[in-house]
ModelCIF file with pLDDT and N, C-alpha, C, O atoms, coordinates in Angstrom:
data_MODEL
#
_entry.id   MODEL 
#
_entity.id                         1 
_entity.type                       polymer 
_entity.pdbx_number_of_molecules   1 
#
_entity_poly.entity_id                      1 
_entity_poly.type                           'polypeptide(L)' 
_entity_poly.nstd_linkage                   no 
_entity_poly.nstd_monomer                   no 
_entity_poly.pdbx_seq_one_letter_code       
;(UNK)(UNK)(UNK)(UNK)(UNK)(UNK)(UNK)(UNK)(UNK)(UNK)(UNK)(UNK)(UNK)(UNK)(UNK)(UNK)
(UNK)(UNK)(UNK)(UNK)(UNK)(UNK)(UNK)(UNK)(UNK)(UNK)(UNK)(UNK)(UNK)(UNK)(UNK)
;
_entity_poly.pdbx_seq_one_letter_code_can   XXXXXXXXXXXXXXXXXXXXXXXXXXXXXXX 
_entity_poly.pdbx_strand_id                 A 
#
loop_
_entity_poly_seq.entity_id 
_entity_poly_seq.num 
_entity_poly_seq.mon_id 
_entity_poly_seq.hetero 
1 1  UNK n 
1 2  UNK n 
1 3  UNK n 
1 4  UNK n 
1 5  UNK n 
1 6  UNK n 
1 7  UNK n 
1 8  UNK n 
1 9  UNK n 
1 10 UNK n 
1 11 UNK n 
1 12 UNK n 
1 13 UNK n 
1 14 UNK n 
1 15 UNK n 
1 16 UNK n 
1 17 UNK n 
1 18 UNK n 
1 19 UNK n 
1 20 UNK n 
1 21 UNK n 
1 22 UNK n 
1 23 UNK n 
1 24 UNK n 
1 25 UNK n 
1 26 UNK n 
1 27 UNK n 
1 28 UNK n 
1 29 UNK n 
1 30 UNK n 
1 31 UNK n 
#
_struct_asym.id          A 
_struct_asym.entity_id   1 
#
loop_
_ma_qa_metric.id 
_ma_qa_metric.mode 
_ma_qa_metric.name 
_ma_qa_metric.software_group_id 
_ma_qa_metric.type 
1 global pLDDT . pLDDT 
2 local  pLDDT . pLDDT 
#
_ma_qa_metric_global.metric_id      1 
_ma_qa_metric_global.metric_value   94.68 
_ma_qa_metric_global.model_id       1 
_ma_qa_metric_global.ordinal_id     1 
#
loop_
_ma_qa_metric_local.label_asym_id 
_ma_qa_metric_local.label_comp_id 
_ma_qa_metric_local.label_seq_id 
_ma_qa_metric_local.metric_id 
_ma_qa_metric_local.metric_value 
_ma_qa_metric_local.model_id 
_ma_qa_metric_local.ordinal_id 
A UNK 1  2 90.00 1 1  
A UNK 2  2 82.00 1 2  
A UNK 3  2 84.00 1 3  
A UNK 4  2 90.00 1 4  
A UNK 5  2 92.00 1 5  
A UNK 6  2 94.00 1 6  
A UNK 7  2 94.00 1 7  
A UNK 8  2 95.00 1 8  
A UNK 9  2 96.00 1 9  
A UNK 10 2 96.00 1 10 
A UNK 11 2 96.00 1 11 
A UNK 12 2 94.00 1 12 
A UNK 13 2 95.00 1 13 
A UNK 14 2 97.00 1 14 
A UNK 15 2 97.00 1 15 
A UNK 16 2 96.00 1 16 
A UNK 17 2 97.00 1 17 
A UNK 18 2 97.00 1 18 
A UNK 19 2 97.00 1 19 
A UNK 20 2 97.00 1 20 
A UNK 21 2 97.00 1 21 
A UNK 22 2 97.00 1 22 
A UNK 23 2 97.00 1 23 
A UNK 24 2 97.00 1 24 
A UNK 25 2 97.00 1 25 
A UNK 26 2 97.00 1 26 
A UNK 27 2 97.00 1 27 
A UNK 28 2 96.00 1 28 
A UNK 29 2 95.00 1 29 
A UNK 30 2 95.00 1 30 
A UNK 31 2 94.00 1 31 
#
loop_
_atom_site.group_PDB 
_atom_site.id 
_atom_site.type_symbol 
_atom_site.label_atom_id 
_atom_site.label_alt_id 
_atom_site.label_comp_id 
_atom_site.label_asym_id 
_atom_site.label_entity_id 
_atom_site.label_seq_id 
_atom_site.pdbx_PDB_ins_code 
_atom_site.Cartn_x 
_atom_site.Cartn_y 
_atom_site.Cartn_z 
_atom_site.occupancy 
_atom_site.B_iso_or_equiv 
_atom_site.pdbx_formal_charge 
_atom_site.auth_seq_id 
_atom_site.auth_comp_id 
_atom_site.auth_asym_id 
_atom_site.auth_atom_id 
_atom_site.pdbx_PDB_model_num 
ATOM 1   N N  . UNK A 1 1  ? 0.847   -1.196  0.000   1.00 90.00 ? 1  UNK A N  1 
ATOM 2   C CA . UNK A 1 1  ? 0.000   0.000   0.000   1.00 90.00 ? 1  UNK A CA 1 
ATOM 3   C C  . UNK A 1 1  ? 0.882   1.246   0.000   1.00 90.00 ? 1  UNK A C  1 
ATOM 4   O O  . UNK A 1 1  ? 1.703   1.336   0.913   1.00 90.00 ? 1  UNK A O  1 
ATOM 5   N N  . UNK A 1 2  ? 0.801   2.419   -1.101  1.00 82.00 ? 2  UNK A N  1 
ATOM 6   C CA . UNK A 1 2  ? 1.513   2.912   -0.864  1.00 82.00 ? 2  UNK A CA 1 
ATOM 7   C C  . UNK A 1 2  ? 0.563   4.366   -0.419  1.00 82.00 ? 2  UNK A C  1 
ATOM 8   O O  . UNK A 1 2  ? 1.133   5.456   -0.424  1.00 82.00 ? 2  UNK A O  1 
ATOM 9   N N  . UNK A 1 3  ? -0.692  4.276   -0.101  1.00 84.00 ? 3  UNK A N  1 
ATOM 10  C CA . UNK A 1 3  ? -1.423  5.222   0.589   1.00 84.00 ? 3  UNK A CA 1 
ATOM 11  C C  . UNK A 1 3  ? -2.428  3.842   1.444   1.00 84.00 ? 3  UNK A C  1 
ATOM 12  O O  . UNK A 1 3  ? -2.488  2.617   1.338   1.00 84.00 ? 3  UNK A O  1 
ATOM 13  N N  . UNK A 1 4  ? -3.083  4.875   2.269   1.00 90.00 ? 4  UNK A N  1 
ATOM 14  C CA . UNK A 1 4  ? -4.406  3.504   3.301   1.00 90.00 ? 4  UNK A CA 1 
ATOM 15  C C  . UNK A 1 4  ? -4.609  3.701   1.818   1.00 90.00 ? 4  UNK A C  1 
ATOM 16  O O  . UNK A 1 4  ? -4.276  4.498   0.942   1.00 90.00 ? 4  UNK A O  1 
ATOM 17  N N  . UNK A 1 5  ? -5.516  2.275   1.995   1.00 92.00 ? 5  UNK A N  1 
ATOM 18  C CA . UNK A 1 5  ? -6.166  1.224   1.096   1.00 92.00 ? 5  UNK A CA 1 
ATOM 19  C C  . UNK A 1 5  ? -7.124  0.658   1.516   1.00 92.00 ? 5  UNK A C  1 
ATOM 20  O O  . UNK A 1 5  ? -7.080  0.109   2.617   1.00 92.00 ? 5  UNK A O  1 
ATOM 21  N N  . UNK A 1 6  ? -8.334  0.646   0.675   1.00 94.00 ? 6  UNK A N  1 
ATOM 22  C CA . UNK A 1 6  ? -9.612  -0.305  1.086   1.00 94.00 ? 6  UNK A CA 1 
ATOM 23  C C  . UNK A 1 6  ? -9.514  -1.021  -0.272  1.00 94.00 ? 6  UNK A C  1 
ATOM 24  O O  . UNK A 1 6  ? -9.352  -0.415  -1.331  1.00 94.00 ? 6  UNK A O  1 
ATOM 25  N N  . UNK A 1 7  ? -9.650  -2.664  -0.138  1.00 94.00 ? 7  UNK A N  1 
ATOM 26  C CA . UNK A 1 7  ? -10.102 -3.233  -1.243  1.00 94.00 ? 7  UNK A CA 1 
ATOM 27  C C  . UNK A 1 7  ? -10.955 -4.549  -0.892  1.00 94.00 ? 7  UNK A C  1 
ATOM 28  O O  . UNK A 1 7  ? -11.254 -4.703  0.292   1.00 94.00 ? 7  UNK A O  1 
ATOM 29  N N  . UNK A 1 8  ? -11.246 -5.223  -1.546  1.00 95.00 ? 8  UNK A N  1 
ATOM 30  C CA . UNK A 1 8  ? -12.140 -6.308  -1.623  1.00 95.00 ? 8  UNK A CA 1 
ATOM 31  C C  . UNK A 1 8  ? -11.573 -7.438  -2.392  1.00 95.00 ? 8  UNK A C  1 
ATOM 32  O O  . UNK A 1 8  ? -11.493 -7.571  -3.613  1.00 95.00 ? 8  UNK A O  1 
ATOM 33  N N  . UNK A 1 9  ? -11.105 -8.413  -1.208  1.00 96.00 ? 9  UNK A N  1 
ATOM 34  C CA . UNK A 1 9  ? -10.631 -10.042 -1.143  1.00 96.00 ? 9  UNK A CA 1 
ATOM 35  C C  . UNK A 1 9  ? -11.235 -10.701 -1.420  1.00 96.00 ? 9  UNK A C  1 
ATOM 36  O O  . UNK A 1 9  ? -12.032 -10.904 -0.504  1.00 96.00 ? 9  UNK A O  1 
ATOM 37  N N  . UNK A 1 10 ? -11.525 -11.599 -2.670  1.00 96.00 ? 10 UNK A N  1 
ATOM 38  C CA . UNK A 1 10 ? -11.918 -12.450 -3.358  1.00 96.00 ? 10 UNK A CA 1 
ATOM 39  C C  . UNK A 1 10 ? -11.306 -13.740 -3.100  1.00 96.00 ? 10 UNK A C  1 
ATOM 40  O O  . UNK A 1 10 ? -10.341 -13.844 -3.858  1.00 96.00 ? 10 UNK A O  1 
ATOM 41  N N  . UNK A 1 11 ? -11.448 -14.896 -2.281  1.00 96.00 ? 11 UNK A N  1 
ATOM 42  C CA . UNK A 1 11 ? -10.855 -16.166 -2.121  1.00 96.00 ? 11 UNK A CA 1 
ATOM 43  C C  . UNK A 1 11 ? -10.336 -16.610 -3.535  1.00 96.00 ? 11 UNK A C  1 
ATOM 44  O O  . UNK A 1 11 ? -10.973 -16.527 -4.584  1.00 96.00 ? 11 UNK A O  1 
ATOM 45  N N  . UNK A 1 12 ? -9.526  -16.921 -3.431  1.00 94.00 ? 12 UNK A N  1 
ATOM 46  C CA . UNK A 1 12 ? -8.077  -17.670 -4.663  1.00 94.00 ? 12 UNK A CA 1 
ATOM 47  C C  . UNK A 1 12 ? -9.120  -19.172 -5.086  1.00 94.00 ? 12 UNK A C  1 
ATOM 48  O O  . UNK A 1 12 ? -9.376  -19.640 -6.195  1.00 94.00 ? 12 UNK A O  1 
ATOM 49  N N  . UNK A 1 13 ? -9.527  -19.612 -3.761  1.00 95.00 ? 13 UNK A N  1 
ATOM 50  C CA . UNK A 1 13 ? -10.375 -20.957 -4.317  1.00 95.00 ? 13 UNK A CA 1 
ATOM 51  C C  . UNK A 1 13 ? -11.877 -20.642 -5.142  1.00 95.00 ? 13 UNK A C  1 
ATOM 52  O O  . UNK A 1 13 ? -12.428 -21.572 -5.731  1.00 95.00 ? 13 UNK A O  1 
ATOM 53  N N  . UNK A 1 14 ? -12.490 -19.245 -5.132  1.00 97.00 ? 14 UNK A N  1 
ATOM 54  C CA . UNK A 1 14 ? -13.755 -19.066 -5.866  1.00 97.00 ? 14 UNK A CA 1 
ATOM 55  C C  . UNK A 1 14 ? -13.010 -18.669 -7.243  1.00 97.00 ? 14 UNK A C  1 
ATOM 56  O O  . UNK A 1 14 ? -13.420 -19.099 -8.321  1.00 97.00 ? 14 UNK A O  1 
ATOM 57  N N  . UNK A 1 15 ? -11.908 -17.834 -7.139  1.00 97.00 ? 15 UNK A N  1 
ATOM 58  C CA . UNK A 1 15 ? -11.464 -17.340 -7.825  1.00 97.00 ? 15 UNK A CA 1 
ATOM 59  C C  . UNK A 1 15 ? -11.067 -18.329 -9.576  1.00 97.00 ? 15 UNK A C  1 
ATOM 60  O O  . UNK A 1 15 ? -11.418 -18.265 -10.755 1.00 97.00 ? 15 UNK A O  1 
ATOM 61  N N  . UNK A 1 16 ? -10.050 -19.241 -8.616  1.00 96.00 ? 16 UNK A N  1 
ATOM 62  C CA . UNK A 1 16 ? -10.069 -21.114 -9.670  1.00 96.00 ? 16 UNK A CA 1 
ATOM 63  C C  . UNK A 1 16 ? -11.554 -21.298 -10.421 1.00 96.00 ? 16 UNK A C  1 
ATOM 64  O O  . UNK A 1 16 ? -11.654 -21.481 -11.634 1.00 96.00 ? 16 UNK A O  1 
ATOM 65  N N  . UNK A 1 17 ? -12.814 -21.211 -9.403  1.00 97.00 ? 17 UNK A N  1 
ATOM 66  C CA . UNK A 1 17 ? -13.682 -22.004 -9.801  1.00 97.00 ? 17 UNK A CA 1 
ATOM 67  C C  . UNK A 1 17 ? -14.195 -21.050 -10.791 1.00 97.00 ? 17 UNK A C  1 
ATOM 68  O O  . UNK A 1 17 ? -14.541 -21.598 -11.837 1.00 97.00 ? 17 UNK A O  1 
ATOM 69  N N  . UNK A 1 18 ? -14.342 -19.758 -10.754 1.00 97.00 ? 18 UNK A N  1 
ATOM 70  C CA . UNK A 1 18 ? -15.024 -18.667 -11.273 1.00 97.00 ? 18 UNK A CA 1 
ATOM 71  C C  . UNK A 1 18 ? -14.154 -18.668 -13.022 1.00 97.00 ? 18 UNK A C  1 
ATOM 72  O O  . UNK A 1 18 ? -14.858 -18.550 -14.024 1.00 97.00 ? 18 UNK A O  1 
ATOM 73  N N  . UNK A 1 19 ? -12.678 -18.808 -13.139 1.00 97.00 ? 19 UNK A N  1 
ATOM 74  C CA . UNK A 1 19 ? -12.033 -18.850 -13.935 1.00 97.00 ? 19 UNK A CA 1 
ATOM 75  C C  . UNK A 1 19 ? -12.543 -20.440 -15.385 1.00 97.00 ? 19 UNK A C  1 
ATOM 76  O O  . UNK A 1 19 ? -12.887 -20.446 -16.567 1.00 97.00 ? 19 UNK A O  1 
ATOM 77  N N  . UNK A 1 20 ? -12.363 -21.195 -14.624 1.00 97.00 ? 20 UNK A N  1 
ATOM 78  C CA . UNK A 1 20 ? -12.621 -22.341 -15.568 1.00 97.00 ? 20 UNK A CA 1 
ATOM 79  C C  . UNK A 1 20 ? -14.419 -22.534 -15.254 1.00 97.00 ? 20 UNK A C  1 
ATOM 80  O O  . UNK A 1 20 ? -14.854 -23.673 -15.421 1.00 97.00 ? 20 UNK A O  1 
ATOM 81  N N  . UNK A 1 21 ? -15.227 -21.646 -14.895 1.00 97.00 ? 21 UNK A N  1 
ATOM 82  C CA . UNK A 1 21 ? -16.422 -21.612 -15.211 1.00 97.00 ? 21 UNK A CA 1 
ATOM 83  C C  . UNK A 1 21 ? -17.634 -20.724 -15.808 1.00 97.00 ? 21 UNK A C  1 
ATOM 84  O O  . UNK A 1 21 ? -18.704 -20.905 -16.390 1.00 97.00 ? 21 UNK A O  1 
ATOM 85  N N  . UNK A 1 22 ? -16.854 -19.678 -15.331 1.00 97.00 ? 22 UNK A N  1 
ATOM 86  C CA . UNK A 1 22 ? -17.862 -18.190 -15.844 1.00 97.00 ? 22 UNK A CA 1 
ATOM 87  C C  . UNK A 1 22 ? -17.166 -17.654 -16.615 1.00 97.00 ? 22 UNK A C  1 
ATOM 88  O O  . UNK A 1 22 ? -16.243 -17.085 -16.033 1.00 97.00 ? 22 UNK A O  1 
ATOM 89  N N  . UNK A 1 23 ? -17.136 -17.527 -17.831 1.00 97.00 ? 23 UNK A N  1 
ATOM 90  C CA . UNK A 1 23 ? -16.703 -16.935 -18.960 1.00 97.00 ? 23 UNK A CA 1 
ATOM 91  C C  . UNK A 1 23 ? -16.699 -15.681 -19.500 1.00 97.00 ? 23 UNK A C  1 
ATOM 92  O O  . UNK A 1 23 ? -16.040 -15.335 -20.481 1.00 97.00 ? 23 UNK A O  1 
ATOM 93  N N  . UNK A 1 24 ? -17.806 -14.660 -18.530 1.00 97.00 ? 24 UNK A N  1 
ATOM 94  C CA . UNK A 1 24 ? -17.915 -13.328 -18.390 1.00 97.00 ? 24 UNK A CA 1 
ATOM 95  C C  . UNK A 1 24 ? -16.556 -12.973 -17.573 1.00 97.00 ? 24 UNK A C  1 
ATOM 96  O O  . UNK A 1 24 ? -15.760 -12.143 -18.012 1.00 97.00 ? 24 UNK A O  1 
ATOM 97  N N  . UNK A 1 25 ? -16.298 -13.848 -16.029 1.00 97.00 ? 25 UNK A N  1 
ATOM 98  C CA . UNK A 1 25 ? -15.119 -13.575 -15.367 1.00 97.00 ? 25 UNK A CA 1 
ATOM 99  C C  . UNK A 1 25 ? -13.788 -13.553 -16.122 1.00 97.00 ? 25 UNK A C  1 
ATOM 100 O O  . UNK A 1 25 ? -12.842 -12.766 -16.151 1.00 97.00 ? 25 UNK A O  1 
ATOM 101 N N  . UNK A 1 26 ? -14.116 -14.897 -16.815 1.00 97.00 ? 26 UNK A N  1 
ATOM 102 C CA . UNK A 1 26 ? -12.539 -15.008 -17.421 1.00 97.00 ? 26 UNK A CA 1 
ATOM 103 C C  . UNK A 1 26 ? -12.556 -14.195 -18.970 1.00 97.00 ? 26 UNK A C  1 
ATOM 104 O O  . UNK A 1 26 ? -11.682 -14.574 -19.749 1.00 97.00 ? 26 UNK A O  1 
ATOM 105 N N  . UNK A 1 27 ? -13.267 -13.370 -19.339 1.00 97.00 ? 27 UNK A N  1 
ATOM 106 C CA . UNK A 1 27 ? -13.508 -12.477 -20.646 1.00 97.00 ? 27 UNK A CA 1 
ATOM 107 C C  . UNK A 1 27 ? -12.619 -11.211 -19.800 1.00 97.00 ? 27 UNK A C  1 
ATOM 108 O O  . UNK A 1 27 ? -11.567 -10.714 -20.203 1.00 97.00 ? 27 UNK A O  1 
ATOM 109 N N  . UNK A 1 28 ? -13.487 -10.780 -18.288 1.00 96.00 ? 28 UNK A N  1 
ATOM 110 C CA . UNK A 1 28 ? -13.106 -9.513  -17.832 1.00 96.00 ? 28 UNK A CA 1 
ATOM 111 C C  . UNK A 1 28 ? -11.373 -9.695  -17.206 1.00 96.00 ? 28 UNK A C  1 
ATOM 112 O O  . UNK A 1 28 ? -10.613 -8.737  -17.346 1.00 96.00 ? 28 UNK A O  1 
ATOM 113 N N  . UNK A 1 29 ? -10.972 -10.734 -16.662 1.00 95.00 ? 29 UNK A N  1 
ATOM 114 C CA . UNK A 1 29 ? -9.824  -11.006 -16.691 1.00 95.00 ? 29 UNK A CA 1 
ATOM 115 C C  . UNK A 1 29 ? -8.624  -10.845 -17.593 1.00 95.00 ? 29 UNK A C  1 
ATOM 116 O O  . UNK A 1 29 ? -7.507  -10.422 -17.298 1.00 95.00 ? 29 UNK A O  1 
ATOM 117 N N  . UNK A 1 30 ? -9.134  -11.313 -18.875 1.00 95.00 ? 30 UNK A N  1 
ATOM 118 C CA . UNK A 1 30 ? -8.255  -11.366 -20.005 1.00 95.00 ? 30 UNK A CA 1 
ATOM 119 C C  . UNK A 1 30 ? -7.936  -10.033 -20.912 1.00 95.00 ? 30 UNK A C  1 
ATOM 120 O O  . UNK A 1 30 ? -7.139  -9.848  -21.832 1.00 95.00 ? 30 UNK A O  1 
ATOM 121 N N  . UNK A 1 31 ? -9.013  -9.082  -20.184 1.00 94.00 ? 31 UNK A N  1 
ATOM 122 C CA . UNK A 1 31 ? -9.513  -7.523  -20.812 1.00 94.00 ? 31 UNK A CA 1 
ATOM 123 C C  . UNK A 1 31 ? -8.436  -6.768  -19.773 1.00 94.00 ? 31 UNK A C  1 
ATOM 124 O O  . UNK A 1 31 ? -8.340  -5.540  -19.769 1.00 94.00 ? 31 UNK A O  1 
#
């Protein structure tokens, strides 16, 4: 952080599942 920071933590394990399943996610990923 190189000022305070607020962000929003997304688990790494929804994250896997969201990738090889929702194709909107992995469209906005690849964008």
């Amino acid at each position: 952080a190189q000022t305070d920071v607020i962000c929003l933590a997304y688990p790494y394990a929804h994250a896997r599942r969201q990738r090889d399943e929702n194709l909107v996610f992995l469209r906005q990923v690849a964008r």
